[in-house]
C-alpha atoms as a PDB file:
ATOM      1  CA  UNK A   1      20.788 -38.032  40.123  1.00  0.00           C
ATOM      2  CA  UNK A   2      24.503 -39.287  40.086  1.00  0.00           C
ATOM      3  CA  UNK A   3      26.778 -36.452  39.583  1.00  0.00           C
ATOM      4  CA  UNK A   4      29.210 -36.488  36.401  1.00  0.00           C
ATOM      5  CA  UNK A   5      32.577 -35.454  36.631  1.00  0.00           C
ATOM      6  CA  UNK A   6      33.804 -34.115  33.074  1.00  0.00           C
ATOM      7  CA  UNK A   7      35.581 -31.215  31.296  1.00  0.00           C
ATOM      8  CA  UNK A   8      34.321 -30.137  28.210  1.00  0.00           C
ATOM      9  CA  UNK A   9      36.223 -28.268  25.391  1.00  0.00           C
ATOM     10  CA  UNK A  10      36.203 -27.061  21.498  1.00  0.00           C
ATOM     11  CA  UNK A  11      38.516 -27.170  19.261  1.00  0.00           C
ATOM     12  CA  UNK A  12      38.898 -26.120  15.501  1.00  0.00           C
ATOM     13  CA  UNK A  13      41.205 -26.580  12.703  1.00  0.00           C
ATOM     14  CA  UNK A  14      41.450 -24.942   9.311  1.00  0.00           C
ATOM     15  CA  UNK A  15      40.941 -27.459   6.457  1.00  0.00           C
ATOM     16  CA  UNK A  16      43.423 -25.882   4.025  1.00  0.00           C
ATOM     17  CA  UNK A  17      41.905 -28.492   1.321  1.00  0.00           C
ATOM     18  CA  UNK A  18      38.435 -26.959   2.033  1.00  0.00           C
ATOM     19  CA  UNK A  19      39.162 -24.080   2.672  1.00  0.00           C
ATOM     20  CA  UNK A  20      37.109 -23.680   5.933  1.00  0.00           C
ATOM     21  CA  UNK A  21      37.329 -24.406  10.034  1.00  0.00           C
ATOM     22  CA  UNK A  22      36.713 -27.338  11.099  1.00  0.00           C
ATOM     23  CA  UNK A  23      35.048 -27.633  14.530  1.00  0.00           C
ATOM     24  CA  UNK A  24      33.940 -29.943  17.112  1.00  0.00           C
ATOM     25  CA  UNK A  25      32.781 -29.583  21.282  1.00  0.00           C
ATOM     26  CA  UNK A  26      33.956 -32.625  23.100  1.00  0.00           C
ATOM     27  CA  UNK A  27      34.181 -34.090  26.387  1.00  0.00           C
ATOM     28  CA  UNK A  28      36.856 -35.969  29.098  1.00  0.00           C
ATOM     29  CA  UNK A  29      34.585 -38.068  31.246  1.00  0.00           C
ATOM     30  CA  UNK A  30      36.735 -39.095  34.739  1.00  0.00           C
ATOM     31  CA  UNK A  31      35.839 -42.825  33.855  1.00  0.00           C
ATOM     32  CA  UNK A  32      37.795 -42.468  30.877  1.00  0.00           C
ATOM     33  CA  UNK A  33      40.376 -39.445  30.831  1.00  0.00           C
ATOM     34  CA  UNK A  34      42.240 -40.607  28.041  1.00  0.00           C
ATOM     35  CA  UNK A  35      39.315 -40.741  25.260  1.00  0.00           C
ATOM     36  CA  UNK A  36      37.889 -37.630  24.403  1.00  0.00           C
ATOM     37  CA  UNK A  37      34.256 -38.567  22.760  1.00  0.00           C
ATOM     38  CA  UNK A  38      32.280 -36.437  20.642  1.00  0.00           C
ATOM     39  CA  UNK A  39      29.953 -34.208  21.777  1.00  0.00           C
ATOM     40  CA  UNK A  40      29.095 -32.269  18.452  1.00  0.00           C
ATOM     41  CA  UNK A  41      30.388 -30.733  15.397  1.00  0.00           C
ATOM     42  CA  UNK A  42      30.466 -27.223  14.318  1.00  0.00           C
ATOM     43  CA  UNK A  43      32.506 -24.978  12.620  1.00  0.00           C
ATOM     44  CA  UNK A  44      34.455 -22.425  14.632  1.00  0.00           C
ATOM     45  CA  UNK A  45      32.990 -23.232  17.870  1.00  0.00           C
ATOM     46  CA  UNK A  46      34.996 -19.846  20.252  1.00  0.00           C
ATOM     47  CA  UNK A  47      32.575 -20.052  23.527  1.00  0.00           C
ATOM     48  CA  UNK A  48      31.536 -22.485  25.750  1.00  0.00           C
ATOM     49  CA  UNK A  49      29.148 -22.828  29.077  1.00  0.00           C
ATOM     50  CA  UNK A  50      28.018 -25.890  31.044  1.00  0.00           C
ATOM     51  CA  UNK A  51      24.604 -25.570  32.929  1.00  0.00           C
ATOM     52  CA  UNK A  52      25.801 -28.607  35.216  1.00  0.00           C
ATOM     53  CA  UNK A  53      22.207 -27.562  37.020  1.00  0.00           C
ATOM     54  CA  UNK A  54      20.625 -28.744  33.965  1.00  0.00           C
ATOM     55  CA  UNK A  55      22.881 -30.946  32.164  1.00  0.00           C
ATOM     56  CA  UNK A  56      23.136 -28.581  29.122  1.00  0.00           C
ATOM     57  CA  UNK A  57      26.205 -27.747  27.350  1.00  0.00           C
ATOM     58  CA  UNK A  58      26.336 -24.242  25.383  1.00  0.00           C
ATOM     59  CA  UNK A  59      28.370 -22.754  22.751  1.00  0.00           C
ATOM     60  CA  UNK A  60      28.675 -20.021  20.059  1.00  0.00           C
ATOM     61  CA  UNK A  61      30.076 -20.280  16.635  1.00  0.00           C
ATOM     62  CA  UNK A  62      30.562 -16.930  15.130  1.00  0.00           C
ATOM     63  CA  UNK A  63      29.755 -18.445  11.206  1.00  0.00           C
ATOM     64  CA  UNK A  64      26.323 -19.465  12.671  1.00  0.00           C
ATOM     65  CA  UNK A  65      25.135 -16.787  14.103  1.00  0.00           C
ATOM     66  CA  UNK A  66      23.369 -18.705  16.852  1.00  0.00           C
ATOM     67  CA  UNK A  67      23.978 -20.009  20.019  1.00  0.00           C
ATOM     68  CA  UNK A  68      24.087 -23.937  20.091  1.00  0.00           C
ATOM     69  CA  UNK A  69      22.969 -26.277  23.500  1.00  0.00           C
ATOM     70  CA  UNK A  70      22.536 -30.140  23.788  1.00  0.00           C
ATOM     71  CA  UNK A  71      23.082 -32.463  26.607  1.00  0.00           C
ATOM     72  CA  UNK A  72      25.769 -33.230  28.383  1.00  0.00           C
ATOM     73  CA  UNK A  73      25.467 -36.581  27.068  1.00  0.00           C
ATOM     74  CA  UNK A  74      25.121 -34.735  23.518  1.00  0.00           C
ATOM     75  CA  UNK A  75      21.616 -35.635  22.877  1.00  0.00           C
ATOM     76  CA  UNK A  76      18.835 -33.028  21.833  1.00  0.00           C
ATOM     77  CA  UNK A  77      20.973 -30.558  19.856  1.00  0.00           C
ATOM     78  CA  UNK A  78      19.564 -27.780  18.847  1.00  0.00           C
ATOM     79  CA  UNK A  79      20.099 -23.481  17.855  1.00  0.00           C
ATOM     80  CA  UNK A  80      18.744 -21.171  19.930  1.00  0.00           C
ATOM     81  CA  UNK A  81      18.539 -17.097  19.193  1.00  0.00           C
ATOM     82  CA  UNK A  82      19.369 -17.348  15.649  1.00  0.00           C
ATOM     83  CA  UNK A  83      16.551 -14.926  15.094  1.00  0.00           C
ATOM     84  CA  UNK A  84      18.534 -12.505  18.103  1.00  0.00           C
ATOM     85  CA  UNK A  85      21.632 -11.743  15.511  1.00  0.00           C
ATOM     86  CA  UNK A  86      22.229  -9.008  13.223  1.00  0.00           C
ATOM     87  CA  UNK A  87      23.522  -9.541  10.006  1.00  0.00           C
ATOM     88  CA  UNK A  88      26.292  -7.694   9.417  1.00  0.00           C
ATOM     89  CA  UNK A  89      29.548  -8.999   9.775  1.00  0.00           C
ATOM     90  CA  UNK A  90      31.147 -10.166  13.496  1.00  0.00           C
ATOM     91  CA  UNK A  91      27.777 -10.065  14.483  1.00  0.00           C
ATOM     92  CA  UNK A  92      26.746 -13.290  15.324  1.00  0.00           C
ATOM     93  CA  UNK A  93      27.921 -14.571  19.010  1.00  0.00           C
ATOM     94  CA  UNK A  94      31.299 -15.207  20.473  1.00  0.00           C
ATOM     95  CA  UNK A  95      31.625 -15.980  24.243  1.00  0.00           C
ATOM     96  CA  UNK A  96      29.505 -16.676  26.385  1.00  0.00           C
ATOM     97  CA  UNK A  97      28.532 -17.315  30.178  1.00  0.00           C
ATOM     98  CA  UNK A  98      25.430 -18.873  32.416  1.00  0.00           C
ATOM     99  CA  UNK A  99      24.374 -18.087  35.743  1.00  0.00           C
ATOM    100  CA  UNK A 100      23.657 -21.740  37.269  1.00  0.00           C
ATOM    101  CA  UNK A 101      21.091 -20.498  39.458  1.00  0.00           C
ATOM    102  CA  UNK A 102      18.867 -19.209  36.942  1.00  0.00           C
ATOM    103  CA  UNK A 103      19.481 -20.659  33.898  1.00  0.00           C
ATOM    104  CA  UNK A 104      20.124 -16.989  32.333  1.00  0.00           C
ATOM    105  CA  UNK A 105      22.669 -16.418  29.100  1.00  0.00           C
ATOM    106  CA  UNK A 106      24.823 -14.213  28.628  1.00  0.00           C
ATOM    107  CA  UNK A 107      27.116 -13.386  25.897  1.00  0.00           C
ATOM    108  CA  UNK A 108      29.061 -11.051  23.990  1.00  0.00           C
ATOM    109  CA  UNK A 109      29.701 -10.344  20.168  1.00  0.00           C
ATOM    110  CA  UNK A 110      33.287  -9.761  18.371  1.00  0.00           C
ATOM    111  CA  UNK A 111      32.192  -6.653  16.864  1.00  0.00           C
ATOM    112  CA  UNK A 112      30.157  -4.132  19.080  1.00  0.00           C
ATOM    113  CA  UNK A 113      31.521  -4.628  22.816  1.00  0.00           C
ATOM    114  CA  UNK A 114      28.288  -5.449  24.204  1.00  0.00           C
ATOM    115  CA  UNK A 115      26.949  -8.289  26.328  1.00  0.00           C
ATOM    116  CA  UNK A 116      23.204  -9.349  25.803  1.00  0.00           C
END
C-alpha cells in the first residue's frame, strides 16, 4: 500500500453566538500543504492518535464522553467506549495514545489521574 505523508490536528473555537465549542479534526496532506481538508467535526475535540498501521485516526472529546476513530481518509466514523465512561462530570476522555504494534488504547481522563 502507498504510504501517506500527512499531519493531522484539532482545533476548536467557542461560538459566543451559540454559546458552545466548536470543533473539527483535520488533515495537511504533503500533496497539498496549504489546504487543510476536513476530516470530521466535533465539539471540543482535546486528544488525538494516528494508528498509521491501520489507517485510523483517534480522538476524545470530553462533552462526548467517547472516544471517536475513522479513516485516515475520514470515512467510517464511528464512537467507541461510550459505554466505558462514568457520568459524573470530567469524566468522559481527554488524551489519548496508541501503541502501533498492537493496536492497544490508551487514555486518560481530566478528573481522576488515571490512564485506562
Amino acid at each position: 500500500a502507498a504510504k501517506t505523508r500527512a499531519i493531522f490536528f484539532t482545533e476548536s473555537d467557542y461560538n459566543s453566538a451559540s454559546r458552545s465549542w466548536v470543533g473539527r479534526v483535520s488533515v495537511l496532506r504533503a500533496a497539498a500543504p496549504d489546504a487543510p481538508q476536513w476530516v470530521a467535526d466535533c465539539r471540543n475535540p482535546t486528544g488525538l492518535a494516528v494508528d498509521s498501521m491501520r489507517g485510523r485516526v483517534y480522538w476524545t472529546d470530553p462533552g462526548a464522553d467517547a472516544i471517536h476513530v475513522c479513516d485516515a481518509d475520514g470515512a467510517n466514523r464511528r464512537a467507541i467506549g461510550s459505554t466505558a465512561f462514568g457520568q459524573r462530570h470530567n469524566d468522559g476522555p481527554y488524551g489519548l495514545a496508541v501503541d502501533q504494534a498492537s493496536g492497544t488504547l490508551v487514555w486518560s481522563s481530566i478528573g481522576h489521574g488515571a490512564f485506562r
